[in-house]
PDB file of N, CA and C in Angstrom:
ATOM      1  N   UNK A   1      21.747 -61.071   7.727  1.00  0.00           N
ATOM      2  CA  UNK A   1      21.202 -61.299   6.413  1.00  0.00           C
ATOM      3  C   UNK A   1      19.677 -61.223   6.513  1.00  0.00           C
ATOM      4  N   UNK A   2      18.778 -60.977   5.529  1.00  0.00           N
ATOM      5  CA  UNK A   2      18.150 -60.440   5.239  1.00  0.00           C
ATOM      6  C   UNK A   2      17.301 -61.021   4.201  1.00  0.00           C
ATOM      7  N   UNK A   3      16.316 -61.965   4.388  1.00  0.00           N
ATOM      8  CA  UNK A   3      15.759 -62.896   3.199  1.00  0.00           C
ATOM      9  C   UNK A   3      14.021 -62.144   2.878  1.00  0.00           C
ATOM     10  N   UNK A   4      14.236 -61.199   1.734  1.00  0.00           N
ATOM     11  CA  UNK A   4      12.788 -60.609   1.849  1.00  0.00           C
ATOM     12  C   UNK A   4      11.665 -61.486   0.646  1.00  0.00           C
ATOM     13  N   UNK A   5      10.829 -61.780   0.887  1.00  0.00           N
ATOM     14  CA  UNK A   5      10.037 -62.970   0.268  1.00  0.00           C
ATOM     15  C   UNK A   5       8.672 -61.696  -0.456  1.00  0.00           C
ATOM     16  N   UNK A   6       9.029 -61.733  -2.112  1.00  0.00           N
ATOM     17  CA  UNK A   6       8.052 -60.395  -2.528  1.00  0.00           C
ATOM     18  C   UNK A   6       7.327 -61.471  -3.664  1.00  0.00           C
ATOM     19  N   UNK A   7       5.813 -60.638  -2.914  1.00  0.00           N
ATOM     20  CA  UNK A   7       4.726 -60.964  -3.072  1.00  0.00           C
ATOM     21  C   UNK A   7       3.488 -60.493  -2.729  1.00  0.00           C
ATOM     22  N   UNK A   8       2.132 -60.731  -3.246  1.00  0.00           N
ATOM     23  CA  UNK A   8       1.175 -60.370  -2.148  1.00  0.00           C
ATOM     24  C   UNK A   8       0.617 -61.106  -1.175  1.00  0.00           C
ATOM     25  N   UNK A   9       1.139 -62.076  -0.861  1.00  0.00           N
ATOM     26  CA  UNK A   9       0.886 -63.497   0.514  1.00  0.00           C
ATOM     27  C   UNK A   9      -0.244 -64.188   0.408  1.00  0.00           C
ATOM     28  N   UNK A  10       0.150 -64.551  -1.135  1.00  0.00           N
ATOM     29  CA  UNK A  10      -0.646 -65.725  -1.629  1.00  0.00           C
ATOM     30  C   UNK A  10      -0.095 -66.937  -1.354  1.00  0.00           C
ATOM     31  N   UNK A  11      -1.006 -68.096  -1.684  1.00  0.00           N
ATOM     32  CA  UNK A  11      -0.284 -69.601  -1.086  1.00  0.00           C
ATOM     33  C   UNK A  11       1.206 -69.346  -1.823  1.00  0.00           C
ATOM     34  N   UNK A  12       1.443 -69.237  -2.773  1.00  0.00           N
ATOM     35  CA  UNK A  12       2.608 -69.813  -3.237  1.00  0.00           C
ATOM     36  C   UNK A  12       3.868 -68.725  -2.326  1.00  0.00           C
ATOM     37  N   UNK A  13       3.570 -67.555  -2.164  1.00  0.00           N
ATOM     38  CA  UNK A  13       4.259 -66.930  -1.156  1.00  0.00           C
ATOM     39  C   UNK A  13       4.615 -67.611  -0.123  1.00  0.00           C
ATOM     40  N   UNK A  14       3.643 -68.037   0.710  1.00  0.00           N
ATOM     41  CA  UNK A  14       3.961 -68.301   2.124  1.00  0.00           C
ATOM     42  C   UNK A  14       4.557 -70.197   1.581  1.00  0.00           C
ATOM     43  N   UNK A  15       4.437 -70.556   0.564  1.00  0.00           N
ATOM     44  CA  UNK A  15       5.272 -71.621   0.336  1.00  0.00           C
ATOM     45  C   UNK A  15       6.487 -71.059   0.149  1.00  0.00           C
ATOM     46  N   UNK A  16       6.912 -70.382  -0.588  1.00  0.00           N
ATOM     47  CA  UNK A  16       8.135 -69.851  -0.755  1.00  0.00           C
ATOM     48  C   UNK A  16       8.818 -69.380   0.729  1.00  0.00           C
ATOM     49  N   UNK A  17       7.783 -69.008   1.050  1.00  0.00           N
ATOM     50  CA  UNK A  17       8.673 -68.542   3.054  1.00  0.00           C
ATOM     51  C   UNK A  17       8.754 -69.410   3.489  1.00  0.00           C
ATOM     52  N   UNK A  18       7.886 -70.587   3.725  1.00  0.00           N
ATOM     53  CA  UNK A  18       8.406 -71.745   4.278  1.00  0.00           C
ATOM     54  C   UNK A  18       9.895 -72.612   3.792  1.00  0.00           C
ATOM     55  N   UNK A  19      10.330 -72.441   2.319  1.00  0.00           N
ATOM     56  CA  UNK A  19      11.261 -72.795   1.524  1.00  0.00           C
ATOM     57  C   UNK A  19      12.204 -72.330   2.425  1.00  0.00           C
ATOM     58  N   UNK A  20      12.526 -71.164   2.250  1.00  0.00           N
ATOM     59  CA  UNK A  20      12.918 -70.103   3.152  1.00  0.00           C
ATOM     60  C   UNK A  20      13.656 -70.385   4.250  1.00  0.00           C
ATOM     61  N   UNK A  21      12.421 -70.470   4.957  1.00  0.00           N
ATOM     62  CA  UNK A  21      12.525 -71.202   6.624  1.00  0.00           C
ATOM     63  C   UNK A  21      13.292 -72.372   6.446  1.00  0.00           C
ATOM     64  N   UNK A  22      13.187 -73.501   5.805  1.00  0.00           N
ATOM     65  CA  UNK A  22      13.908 -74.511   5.929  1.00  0.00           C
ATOM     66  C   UNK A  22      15.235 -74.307   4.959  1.00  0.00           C
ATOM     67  N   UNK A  23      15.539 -73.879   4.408  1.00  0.00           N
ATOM     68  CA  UNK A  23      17.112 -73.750   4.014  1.00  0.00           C
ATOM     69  C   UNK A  23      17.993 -72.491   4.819  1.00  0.00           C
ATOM     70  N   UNK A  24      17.164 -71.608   5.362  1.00  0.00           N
ATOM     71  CA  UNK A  24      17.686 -71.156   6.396  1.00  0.00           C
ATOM     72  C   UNK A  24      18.398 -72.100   7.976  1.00  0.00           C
ATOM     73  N   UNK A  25      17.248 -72.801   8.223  1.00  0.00           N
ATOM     74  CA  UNK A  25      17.907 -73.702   9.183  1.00  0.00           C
ATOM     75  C   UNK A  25      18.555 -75.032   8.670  1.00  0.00           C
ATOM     76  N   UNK A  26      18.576 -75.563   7.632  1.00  0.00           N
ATOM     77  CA  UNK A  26      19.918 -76.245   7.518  1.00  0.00           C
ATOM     78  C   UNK A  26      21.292 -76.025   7.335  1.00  0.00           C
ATOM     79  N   UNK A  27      21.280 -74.351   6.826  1.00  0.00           N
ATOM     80  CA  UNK A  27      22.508 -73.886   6.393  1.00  0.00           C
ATOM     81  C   UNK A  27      23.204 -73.233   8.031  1.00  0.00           C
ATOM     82  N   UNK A  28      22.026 -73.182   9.119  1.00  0.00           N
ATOM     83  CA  UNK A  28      22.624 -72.554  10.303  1.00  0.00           C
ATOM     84  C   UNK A  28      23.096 -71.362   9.991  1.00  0.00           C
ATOM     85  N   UNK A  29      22.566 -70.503   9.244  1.00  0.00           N
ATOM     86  CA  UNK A  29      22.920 -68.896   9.017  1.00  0.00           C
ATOM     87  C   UNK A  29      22.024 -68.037  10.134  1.00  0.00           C
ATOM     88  N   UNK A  30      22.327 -66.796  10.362  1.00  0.00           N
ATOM     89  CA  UNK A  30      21.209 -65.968  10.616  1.00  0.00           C
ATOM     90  C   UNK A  30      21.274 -65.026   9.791  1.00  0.00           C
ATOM     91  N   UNK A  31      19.381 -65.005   9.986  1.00  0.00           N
ATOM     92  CA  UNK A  31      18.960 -64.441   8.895  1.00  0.00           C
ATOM     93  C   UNK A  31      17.538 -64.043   9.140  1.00  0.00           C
ATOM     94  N   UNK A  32      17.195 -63.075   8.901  1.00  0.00           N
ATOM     95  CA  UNK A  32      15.552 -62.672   9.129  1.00  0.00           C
ATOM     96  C   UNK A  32      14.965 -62.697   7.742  1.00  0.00           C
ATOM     97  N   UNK A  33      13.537 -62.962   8.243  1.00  0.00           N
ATOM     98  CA  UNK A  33      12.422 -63.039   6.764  1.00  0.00           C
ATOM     99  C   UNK A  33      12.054 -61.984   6.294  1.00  0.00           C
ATOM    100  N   UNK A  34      11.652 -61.025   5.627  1.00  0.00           N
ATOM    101  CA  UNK A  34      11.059 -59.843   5.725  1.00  0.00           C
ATOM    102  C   UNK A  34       9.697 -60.379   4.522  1.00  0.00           C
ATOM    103  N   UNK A  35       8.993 -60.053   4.852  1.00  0.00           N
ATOM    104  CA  UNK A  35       7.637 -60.008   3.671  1.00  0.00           C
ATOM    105  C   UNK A  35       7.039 -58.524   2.789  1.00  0.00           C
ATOM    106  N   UNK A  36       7.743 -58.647   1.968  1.00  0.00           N
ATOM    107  CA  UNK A  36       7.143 -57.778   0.639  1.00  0.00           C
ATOM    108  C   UNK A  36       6.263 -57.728   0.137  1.00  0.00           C
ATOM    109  N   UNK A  37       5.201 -56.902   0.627  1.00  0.00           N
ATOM    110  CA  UNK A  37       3.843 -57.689  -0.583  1.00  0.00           C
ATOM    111  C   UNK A  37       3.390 -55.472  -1.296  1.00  0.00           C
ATOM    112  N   UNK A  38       3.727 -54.647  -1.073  1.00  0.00           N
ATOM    113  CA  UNK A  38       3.536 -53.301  -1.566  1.00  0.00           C
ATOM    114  C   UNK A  38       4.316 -53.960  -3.049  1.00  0.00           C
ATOM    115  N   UNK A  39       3.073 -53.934  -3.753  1.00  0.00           N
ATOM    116  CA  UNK A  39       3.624 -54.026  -5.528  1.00  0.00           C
ATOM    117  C   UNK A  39       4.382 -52.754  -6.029  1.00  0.00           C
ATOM    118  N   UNK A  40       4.383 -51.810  -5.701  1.00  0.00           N
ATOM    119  CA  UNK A  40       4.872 -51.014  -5.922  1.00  0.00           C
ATOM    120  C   UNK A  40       6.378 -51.042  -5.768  1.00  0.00           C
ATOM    121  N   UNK A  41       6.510 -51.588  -4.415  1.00  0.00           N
ATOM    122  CA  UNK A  41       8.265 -51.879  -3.634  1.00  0.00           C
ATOM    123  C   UNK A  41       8.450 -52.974  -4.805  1.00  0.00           C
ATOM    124  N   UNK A  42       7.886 -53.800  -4.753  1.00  0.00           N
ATOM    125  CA  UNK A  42       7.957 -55.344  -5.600  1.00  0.00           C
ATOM    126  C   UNK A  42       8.556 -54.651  -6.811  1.00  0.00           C
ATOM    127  N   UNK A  43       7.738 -53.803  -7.820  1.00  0.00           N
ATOM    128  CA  UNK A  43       7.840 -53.243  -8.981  1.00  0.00           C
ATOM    129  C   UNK A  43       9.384 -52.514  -9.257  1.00  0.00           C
ATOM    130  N   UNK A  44       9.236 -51.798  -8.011  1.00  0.00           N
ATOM    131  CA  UNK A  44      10.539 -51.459  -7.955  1.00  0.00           C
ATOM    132  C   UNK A  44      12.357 -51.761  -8.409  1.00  0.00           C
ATOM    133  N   UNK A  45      11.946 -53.203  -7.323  1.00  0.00           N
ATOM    134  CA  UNK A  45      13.181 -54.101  -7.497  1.00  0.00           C
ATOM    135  C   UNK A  45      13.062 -54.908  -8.539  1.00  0.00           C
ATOM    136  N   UNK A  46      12.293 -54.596  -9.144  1.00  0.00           N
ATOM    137  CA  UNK A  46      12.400 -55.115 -10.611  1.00  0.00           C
ATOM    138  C   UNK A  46      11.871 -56.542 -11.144  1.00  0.00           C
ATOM    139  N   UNK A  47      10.963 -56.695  -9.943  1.00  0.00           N
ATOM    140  CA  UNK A  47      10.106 -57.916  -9.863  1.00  0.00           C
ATOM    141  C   UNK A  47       8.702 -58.139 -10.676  1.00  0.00           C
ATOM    142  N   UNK A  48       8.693 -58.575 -11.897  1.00  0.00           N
ATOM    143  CA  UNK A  48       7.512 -58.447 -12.527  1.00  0.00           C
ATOM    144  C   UNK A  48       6.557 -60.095 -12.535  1.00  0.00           C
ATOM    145  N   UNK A  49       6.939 -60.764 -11.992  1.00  0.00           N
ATOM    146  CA  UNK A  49       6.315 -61.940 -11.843  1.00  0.00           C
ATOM    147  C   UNK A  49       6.832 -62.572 -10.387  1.00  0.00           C
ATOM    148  N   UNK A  50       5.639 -62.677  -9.541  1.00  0.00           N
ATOM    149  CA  UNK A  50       5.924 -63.337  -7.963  1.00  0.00           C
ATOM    150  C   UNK A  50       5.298 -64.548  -7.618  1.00  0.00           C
ATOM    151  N   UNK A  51       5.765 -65.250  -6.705  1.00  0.00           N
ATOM    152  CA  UNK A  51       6.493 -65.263  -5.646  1.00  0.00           C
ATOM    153  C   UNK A  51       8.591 -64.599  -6.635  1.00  0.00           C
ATOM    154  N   UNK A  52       8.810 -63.878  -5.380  1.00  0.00           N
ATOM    155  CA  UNK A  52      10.460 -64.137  -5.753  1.00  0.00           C
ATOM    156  C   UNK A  52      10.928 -63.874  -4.219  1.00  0.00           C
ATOM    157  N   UNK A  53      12.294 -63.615  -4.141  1.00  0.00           N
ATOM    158  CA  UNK A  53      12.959 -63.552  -2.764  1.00  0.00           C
ATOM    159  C   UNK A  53      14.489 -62.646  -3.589  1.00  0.00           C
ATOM    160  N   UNK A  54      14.776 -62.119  -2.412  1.00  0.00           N
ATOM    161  CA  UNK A  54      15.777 -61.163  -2.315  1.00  0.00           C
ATOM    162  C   UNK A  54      16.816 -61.392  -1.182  1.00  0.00           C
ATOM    163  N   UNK A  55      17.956 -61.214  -1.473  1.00  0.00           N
ATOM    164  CA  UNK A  55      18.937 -61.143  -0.255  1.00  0.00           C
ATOM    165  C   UNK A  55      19.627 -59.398   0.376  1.00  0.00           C
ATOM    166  N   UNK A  56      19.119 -59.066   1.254  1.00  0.00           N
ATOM    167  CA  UNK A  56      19.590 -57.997   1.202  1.00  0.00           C
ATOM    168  C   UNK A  56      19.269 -57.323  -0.001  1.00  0.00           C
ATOM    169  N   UNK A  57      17.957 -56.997  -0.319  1.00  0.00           N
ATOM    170  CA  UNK A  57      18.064 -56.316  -1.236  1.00  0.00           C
ATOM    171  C   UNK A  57      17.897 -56.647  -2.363  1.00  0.00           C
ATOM    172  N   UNK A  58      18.889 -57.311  -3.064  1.00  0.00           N
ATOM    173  CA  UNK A  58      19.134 -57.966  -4.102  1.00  0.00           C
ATOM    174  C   UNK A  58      18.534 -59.202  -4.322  1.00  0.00           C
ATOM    175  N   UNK A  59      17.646 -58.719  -5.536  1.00  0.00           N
ATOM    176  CA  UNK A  59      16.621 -59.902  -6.237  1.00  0.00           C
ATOM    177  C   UNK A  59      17.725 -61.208  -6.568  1.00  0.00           C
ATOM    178  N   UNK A  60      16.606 -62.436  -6.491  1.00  0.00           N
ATOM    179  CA  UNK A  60      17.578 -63.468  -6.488  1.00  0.00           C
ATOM    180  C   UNK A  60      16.750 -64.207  -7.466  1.00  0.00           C
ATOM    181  N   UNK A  61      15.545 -64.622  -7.564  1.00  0.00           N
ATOM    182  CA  UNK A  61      14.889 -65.156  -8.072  1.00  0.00           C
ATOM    183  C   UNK A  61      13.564 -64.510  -8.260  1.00  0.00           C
ATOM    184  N   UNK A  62      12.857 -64.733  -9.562  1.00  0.00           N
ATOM    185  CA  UNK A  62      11.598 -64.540  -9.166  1.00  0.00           C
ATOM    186  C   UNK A  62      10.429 -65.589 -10.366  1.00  0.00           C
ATOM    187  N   UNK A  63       9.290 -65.024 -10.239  1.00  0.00           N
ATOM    188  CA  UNK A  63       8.406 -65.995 -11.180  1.00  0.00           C
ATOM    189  C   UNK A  63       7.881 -67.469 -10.670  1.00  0.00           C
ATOM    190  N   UNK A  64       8.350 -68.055  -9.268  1.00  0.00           N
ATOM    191  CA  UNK A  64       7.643 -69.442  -9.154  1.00  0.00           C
ATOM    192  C   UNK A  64       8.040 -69.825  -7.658  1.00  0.00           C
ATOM    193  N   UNK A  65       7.703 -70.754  -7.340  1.00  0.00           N
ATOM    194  CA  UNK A  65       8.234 -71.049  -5.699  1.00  0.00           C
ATOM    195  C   UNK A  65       9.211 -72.127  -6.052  1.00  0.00           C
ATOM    196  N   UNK A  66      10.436 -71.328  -5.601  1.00  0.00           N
ATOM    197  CA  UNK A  66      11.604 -71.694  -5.369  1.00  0.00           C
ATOM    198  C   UNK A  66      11.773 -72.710  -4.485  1.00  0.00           C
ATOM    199  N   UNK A  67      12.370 -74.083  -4.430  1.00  0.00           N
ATOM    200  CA  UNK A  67      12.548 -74.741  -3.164  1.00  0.00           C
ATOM    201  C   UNK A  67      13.538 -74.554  -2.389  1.00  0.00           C
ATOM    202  N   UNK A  68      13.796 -75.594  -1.365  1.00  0.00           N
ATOM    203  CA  UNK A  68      14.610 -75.235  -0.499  1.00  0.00           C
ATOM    204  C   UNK A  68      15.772 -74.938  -1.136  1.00  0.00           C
ATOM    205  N   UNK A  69      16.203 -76.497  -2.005  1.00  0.00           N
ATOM    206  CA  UNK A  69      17.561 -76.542  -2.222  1.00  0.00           C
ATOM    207  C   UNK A  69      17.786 -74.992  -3.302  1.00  0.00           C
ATOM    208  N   UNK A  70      16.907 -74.627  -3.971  1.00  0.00           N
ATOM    209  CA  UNK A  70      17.277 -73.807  -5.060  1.00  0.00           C
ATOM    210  C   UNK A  70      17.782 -72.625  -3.795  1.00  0.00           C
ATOM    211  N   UNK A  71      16.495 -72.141  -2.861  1.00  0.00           N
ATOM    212  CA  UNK A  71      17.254 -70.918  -1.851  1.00  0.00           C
ATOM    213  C   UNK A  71      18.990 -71.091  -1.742  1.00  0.00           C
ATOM    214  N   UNK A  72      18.872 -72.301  -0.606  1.00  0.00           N
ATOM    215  CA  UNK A  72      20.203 -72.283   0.147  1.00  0.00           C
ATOM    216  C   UNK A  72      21.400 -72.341  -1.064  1.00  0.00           C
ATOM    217  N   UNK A  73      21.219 -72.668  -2.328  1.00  0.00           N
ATOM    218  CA  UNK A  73      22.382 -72.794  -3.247  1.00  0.00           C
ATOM    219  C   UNK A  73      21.992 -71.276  -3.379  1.00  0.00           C
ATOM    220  N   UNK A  74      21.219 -70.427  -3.343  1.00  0.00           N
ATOM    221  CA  UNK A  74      21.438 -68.722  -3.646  1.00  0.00           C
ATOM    222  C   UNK A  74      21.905 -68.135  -2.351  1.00  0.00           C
ATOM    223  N   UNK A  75      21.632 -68.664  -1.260  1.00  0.00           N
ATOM    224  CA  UNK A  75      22.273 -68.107  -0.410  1.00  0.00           C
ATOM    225  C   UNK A  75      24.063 -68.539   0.182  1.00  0.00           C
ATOM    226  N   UNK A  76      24.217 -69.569   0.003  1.00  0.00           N
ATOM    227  CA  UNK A  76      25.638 -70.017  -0.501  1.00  0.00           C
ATOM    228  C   UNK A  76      26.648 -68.669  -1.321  1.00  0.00           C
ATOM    229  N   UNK A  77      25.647 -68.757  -2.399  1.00  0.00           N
ATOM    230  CA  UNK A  77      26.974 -68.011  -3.166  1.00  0.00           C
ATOM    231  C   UNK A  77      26.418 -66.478  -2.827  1.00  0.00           C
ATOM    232  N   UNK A  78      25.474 -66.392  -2.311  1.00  0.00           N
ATOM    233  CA  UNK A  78      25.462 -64.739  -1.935  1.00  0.00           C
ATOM    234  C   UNK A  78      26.528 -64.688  -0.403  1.00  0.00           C
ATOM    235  N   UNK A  79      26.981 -65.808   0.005  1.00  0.00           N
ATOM    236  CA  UNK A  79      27.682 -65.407   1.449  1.00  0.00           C
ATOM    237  C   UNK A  79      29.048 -65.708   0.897  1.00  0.00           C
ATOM    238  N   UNK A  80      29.135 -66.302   0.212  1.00  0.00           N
ATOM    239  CA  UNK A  80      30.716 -65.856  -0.536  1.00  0.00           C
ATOM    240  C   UNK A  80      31.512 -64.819  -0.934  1.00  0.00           C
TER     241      UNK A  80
END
Protein backbone atom coordinates (compact mmCIF):
# COMPACT_ATOMS: atom_id res chain seq x y z
CA UNK A 1 0.00 0.00 0.00
CA UNK A 2 0.78 3.15 -0.95
CA UNK A 3 -0.09 6.41 1.17
CA UNK A 4 0.76 9.49 -1.22
CA UNK A 5 0.47 12.81 0.91
CA UNK A 6 -0.35 15.79 -2.06
CA UNK A 7 0.84 18.94 -1.48
CA UNK A 8 3.58 21.43 -1.76
CA UNK A 9 5.40 20.49 1.81
CA UNK A 10 4.03 23.07 3.66
CA UNK A 11 3.60 22.73 7.55
CA UNK A 12 0.25 21.42 7.25
CA UNK A 13 1.62 18.73 4.75
CA UNK A 14 4.26 17.36 6.72
CA UNK A 15 1.50 17.41 9.59
CA UNK A 16 -0.60 15.43 7.55
CA UNK A 17 2.52 12.89 6.95
CA UNK A 18 3.11 12.69 10.33
CA UNK A 19 -0.87 11.78 10.75
CA UNK A 20 0.09 9.33 8.34
CA UNK A 21 2.99 7.93 10.08
CA UNK A 22 1.09 7.34 13.15
CA UNK A 23 -2.05 5.57 11.93
CA UNK A 24 0.09 3.66 9.80
CA UNK A 25 1.84 2.18 12.81
CA UNK A 26 -1.06 1.52 14.93
CA UNK A 27 -2.94 -0.25 12.31
CA UNK A 28 0.49 -2.49 11.72
CA UNK A 29 -0.09 -2.31 7.88
CA UNK A 30 2.66 -1.89 5.37
CA UNK A 31 2.69 0.82 3.63
CA UNK A 32 4.99 3.47 2.06
CA UNK A 33 4.60 7.39 2.10
CA UNK A 34 5.02 8.88 -1.18
CA UNK A 35 5.09 12.87 -1.28
CA UNK A 36 3.22 14.73 -4.01
CA UNK A 37 3.96 18.17 -4.20
CA UNK A 38 4.08 18.65 -8.68
CA UNK A 39 0.61 20.69 -8.71
CA UNK A 40 0.16 19.64 -11.79
CA UNK A 41 0.12 15.62 -10.64
CA UNK A 42 -1.96 17.14 -7.59
CA UNK A 43 -4.34 18.87 -10.28
CA UNK A 44 -4.59 15.92 -11.94
CA UNK A 45 -6.07 13.61 -9.36
CA UNK A 46 -8.43 15.97 -8.91
CA UNK A 47 -7.10 17.72 -5.94
CA UNK A 48 -8.04 21.35 -5.82
CA UNK A 49 -7.46 22.24 -2.22
CA UNK A 50 -4.28 20.64 -0.11
CA UNK A 51 -2.99 19.07 2.19
CA UNK A 52 -4.97 15.68 0.92
CA UNK A 53 -3.69 11.96 0.81
CA UNK A 54 -4.38 9.17 -1.56
CA UNK A 55 -4.32 5.40 -1.31
CA UNK A 56 -2.90 3.88 -4.15
CA UNK A 57 -3.83 6.33 -6.20
CA UNK A 58 -7.06 7.04 -5.15
CA UNK A 59 -7.86 10.42 -3.55
CA UNK A 60 -9.21 9.98 -0.14
CA UNK A 61 -9.41 13.20 1.33
CA UNK A 62 -8.48 16.53 0.64
CA UNK A 63 -8.73 20.39 1.81
CA UNK A 64 -7.25 20.21 5.60
CA UNK A 65 -4.98 18.01 7.80
CA UNK A 66 -6.59 15.02 8.37
CA UNK A 67 -5.79 13.26 11.74
CA UNK A 68 -4.75 10.15 12.64
CA UNK A 69 -7.97 8.64 13.50
CA UNK A 70 -9.69 10.18 10.29
CA UNK A 71 -6.50 8.32 8.05
CA UNK A 72 -6.63 4.86 9.66
CA UNK A 73 -10.69 4.82 9.45
CA UNK A 74 -9.81 5.56 5.41
CA UNK A 75 -7.44 3.12 5.38
CA UNK A 76 -9.63 0.43 7.11
CA UNK A 77 -12.19 0.56 4.59
CA UNK A 78 -9.79 0.98 1.67
CA UNK A 79 -8.27 -2.63 2.87
CA UNK A 80 -11.59 -4.14 2.83
Amino acid sequence: MTIQILGPGCPNCRNLEKNAREAIARLGVEAQIEKVTDTDRIVEMGVMRTPGYAIDGTVQRSGKVFTADEIEASIKAYSE
